[in-house]
C-alpha atoms as a PDB file:
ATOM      1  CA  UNK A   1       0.000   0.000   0.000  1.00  0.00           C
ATOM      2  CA  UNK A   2       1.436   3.565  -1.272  1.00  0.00           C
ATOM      3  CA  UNK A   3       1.877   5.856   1.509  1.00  0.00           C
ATOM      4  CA  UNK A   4      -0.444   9.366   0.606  1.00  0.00           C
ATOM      5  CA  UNK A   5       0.944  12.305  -0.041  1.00  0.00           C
ATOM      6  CA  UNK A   6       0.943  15.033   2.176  1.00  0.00           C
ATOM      7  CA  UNK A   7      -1.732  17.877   0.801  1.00  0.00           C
ATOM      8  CA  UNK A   8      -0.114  20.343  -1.997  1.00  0.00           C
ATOM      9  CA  UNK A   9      -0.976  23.953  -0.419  1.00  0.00           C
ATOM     10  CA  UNK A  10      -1.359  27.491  -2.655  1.00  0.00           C
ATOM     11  CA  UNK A  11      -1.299  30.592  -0.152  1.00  0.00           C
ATOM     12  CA  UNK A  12      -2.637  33.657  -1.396  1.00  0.00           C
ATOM     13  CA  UNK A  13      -1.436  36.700   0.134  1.00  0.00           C
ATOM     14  CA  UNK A  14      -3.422  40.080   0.358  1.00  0.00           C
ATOM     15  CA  UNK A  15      -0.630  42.453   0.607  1.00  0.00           C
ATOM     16  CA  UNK A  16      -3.319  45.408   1.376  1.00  0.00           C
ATOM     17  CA  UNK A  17      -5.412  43.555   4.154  1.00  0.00           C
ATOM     18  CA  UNK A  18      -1.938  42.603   5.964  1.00  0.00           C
ATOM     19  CA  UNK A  19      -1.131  45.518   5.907  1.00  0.00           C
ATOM     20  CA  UNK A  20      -3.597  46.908   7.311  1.00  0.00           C
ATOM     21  CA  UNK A  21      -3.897  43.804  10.010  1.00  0.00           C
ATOM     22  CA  UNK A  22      -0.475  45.327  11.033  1.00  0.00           C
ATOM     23  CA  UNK A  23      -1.521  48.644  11.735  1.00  0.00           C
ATOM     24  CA  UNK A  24      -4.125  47.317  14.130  1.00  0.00           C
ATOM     25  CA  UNK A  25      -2.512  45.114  16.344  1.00  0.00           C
ATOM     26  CA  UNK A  26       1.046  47.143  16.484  1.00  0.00           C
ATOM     27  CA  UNK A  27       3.762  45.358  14.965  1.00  0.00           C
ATOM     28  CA  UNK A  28       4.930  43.953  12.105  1.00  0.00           C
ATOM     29  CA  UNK A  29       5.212  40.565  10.209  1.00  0.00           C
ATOM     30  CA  UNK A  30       8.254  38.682   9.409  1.00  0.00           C
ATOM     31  CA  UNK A  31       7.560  37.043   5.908  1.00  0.00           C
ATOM     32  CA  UNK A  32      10.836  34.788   6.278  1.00  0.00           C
ATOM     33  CA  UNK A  33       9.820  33.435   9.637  1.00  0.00           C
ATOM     34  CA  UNK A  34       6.070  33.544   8.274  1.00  0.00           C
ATOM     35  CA  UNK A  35       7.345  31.172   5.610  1.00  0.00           C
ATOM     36  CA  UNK A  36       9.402  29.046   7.983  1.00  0.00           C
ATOM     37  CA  UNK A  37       6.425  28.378  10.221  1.00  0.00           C
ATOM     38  CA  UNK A  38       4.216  27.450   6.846  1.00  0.00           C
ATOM     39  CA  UNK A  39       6.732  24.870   5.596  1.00  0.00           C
ATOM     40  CA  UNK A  40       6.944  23.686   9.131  1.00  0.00           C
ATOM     41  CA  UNK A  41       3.285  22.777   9.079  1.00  0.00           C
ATOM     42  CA  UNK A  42       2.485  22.407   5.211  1.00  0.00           C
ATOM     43  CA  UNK A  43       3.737  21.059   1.882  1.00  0.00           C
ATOM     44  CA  UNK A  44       3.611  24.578   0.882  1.00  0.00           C
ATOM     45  CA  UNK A  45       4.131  24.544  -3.135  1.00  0.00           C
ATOM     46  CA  UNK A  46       3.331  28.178  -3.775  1.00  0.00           C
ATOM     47  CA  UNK A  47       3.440  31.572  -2.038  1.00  0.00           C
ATOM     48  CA  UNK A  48       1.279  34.473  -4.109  1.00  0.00           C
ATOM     49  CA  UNK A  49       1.497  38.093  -2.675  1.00  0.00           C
ATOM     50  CA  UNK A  50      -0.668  40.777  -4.070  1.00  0.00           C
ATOM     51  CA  UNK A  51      -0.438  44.403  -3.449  1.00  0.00           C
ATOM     52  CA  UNK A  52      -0.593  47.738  -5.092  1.00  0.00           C
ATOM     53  CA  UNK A  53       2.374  50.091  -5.617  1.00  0.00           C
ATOM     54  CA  UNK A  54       2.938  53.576  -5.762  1.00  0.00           C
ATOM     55  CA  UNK A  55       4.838  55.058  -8.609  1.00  0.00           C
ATOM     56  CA  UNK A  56       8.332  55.336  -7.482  1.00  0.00           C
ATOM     57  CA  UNK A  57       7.943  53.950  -3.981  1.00  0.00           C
ATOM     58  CA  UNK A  58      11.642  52.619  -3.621  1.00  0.00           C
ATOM     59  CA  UNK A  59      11.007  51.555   0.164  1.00  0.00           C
ATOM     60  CA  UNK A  60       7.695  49.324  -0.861  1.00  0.00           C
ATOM     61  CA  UNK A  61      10.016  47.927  -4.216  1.00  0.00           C
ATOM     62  CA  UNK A  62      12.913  46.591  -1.779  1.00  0.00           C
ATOM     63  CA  UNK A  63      10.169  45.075   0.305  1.00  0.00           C
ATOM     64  CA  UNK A  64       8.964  43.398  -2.785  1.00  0.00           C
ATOM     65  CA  UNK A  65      12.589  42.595  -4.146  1.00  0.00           C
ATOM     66  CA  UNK A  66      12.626  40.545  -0.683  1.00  0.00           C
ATOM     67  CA  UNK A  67       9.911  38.498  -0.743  1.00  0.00           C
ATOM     68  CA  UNK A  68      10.802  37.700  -4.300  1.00  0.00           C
ATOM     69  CA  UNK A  69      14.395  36.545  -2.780  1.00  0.00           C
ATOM     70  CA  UNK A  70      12.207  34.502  -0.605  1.00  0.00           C
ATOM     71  CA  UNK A  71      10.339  32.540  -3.472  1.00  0.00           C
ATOM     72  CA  UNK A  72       7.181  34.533  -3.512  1.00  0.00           C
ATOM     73  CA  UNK A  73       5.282  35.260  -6.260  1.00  0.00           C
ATOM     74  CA  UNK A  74       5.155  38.649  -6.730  1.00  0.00           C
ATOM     75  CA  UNK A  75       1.864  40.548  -8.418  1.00  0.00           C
ATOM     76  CA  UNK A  76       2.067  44.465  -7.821  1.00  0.00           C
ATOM     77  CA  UNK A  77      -0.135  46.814  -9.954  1.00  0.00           C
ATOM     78  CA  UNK A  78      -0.080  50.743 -10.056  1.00  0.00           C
ATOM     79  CA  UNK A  79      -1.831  52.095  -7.222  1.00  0.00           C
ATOM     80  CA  UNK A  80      -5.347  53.961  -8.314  1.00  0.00           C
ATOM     81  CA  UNK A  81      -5.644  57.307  -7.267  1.00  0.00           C
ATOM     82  CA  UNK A  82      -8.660  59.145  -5.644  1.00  0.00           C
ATOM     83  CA  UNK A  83      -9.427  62.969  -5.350  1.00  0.00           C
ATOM     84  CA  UNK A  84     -11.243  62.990  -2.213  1.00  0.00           C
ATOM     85  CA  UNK A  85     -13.059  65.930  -0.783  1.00  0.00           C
ATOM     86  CA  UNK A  86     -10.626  69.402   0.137  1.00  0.00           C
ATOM     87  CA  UNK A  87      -8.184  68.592  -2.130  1.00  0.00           C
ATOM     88  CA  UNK A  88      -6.914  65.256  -0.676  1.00  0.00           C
ATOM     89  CA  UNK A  89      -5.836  61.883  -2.482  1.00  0.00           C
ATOM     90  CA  UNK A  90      -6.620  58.676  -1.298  1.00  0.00           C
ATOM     91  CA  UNK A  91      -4.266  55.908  -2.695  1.00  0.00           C
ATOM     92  CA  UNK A  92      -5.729  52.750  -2.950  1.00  0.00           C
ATOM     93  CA  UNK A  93      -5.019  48.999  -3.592  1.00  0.00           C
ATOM     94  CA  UNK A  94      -7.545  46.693  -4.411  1.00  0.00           C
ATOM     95  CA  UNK A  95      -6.440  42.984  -5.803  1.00  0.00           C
ATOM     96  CA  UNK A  96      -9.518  40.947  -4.730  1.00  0.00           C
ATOM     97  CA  UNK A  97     -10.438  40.143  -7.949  1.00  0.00           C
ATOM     98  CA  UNK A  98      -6.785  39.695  -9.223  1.00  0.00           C
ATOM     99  CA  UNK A  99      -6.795  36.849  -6.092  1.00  0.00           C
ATOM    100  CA  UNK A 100      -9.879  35.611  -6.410  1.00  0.00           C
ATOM    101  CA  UNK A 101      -9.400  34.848 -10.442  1.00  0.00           C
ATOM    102  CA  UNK A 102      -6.036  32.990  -9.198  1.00  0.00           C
ATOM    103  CA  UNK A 103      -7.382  30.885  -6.602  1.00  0.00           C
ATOM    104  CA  UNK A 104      -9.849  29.360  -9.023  1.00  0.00           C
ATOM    105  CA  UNK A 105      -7.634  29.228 -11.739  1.00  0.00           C
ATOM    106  CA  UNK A 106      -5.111  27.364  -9.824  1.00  0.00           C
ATOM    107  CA  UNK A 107      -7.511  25.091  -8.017  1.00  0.00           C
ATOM    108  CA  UNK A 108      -6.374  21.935  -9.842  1.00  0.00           C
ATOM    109  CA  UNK A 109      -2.714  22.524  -8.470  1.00  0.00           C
ATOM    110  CA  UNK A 110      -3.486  22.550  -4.497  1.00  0.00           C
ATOM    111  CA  UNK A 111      -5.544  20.522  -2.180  1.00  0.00           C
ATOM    112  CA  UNK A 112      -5.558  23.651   0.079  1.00  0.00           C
ATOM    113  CA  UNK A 113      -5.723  27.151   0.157  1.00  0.00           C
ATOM    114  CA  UNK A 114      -4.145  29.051   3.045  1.00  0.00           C
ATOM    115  CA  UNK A 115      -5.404  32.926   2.408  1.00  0.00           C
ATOM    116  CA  UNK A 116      -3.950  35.915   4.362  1.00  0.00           C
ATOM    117  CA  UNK A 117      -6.743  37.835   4.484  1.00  0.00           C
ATOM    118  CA  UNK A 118      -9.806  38.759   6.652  1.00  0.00           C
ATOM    119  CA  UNK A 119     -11.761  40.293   4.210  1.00  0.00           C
ATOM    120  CA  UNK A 120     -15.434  39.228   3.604  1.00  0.00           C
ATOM    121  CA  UNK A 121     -15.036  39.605   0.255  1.00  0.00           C
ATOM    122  CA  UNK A 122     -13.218  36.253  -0.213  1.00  0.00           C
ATOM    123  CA  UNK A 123     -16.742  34.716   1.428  1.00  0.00           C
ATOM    124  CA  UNK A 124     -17.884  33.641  -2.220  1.00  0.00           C
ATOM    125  CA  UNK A 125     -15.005  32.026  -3.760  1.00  0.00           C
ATOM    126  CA  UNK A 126     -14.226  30.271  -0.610  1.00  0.00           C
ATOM    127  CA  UNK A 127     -17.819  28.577  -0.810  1.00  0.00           C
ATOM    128  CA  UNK A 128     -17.525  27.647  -4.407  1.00  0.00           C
ATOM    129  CA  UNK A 129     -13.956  26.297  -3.925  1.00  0.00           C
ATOM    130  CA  UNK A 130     -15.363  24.014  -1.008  1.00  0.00           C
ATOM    131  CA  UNK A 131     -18.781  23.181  -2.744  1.00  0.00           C
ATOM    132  CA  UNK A 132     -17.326  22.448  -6.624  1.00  0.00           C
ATOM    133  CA  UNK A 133     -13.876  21.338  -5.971  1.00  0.00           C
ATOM    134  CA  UNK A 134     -13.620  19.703  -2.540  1.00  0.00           C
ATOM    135  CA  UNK A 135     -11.280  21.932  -1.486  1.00  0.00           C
ATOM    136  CA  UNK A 136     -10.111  22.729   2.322  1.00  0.00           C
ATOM    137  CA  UNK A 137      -9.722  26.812   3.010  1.00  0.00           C
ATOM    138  CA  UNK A 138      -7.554  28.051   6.066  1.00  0.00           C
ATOM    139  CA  UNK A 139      -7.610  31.596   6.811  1.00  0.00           C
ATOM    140  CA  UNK A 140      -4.666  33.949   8.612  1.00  0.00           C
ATOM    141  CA  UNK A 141      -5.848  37.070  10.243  1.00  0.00           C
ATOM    142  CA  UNK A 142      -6.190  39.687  13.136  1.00  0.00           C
ATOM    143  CA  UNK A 143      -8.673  39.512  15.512  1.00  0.00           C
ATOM    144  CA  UNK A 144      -9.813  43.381  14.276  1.00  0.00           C
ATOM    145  CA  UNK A 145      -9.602  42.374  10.580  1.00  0.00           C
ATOM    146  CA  UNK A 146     -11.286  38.988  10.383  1.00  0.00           C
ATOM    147  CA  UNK A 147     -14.719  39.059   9.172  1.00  0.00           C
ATOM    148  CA  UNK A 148     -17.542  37.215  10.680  1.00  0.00           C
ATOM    149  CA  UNK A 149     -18.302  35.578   7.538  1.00  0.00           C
ATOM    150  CA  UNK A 150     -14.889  34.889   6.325  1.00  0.00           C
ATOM    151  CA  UNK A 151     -14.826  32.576  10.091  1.00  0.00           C
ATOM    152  CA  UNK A 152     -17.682  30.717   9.511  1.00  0.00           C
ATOM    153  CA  UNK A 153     -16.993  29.574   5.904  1.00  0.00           C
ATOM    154  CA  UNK A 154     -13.408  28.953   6.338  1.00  0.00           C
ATOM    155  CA  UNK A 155     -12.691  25.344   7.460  1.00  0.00           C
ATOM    156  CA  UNK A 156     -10.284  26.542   9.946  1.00  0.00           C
ATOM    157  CA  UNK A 157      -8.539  30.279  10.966  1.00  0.00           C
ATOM    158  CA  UNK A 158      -5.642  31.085  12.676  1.00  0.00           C
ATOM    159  CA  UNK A 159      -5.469  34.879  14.144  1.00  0.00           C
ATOM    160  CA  UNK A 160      -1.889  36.139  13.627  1.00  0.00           C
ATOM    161  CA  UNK A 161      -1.826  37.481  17.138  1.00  0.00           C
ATOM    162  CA  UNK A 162      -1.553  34.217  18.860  1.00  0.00           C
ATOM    163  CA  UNK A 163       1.714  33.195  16.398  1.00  0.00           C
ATOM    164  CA  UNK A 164       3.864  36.917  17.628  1.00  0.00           C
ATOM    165  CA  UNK A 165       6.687  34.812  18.928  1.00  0.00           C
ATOM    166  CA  UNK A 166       6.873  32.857  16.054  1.00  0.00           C
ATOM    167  CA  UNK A 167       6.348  35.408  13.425  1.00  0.00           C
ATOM    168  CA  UNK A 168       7.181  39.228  14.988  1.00  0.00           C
ATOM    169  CA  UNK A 169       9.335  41.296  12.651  1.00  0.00           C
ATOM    170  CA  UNK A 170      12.127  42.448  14.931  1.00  0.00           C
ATOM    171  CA  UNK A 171      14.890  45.228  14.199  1.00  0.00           C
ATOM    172  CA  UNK A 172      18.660  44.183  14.383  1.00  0.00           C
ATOM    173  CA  UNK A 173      19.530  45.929  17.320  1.00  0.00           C
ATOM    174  CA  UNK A 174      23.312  45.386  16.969  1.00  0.00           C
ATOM    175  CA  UNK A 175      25.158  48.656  16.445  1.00  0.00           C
ATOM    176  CA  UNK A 176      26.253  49.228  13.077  1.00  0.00           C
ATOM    177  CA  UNK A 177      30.170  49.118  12.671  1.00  0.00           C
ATOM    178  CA  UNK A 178      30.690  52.613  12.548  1.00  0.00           C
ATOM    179  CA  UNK A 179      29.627  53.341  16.145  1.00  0.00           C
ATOM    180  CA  UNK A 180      31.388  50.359  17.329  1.00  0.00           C
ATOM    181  CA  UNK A 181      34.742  52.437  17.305  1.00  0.00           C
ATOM    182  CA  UNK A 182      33.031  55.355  19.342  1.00  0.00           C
ATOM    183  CA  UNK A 183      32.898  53.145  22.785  1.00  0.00           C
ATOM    184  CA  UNK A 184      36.294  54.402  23.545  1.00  0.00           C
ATOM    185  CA  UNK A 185      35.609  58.232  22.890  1.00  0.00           C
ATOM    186  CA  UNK A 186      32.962  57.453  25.777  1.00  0.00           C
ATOM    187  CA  UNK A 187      35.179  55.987  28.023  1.00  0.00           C
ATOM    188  CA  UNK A 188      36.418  58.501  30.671  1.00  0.00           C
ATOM    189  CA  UNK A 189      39.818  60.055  30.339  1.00  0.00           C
ATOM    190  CA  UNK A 190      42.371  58.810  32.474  1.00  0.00           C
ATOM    191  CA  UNK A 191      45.091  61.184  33.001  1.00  0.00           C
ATOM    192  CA  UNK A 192      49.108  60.217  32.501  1.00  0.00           C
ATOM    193  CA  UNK A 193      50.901  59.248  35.462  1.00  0.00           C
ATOM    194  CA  UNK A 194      53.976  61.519  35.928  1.00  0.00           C
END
């Protein structure tokens, strides 16, 4: 008797709900650790991050350049632009239907879908992905972002909050080399003995 094969996974990433998610709860995620944990627990086959971009935006580019370093698949599209009321502009990123396309289109290559994302929005495609294609959904959220609906029709959700340890982006706090050679300036001065 063949031993089975452990479940392919897909995970969908919706760069503008994370970030968002972040906001909320106070830090930040670690993608690299994020992707440890998920190949810890999963036959993880492909990683698919979606965001919107601003023109220019070298900071939000490197962040990109990383992930792609990382073996994520990268889709970024131009930020849309909206004139709001007093002369303000509201930048905004919407890739639902970008994802949502995807996840069907793909469903033949993964036996489950892990989606970053609270957003109801998802509710739909979820529903047809378990009713037409047999196919198991696990959600990753906040507990301020996570829909009501997105919990019930998911077959299982894990809020981000309870994996901080695991997953917390944390600064290097190592001094950089160039203020390594100022410890001795801040010593005190000892006079020469006579």
């Amino acid at each position: 008797m063949k031993p089975t094969s452990k479940p392919k996974v897909y995970v969908f990433i919706d760069g503008s709900n994370v970030f968002y998610s972040q906001k909320h709860i106070g830090w930040g995620y670690d993608w690299k650790k994020i992707l440890k944990y998920l190949k810890n627990k999963y036959n993880i086959k492909k990683i698919m991050y979606y965001t919107g971009i601003k023109d220019g935006d070298t900071k939000m580019q490197n962040f990109l350049d990383k992930l792609k370093k990382y073996k994520f698949n990268v889709y970024a599209k131009a930020l849309k632009i909206i004139h709001g009321d007093k002369q303000t502009i509201i930048y905004k990123s919407n890739c639902d239907i970008e994802i949502a396309v995807d996840i069907i289109l793909k469903q033949d290559k993964y036996d489950i879908l892990i989606l970053f994302s609270g957003d109801s929005d998802f509710v739909y495609v979820i529903k047809k992905l378990q009713r037409l294609y047999s196919k198991k959904v696990y959600i990753y959220s906040t507990r301020k972002t996570i829909s009501w609906e997105i919990k019930l029709a998911a077959d299982k959700y894990t809020l981000l909050e309870d994996l901080r340890k695991e997953i917390e982006y944390k600064k290097n706090l190592r001094p950089k080399a160039e203020y390594c050679n100022t410890v001795n300036i801040l010593q005190p001065h000892r006079p020469k003995v006579k």
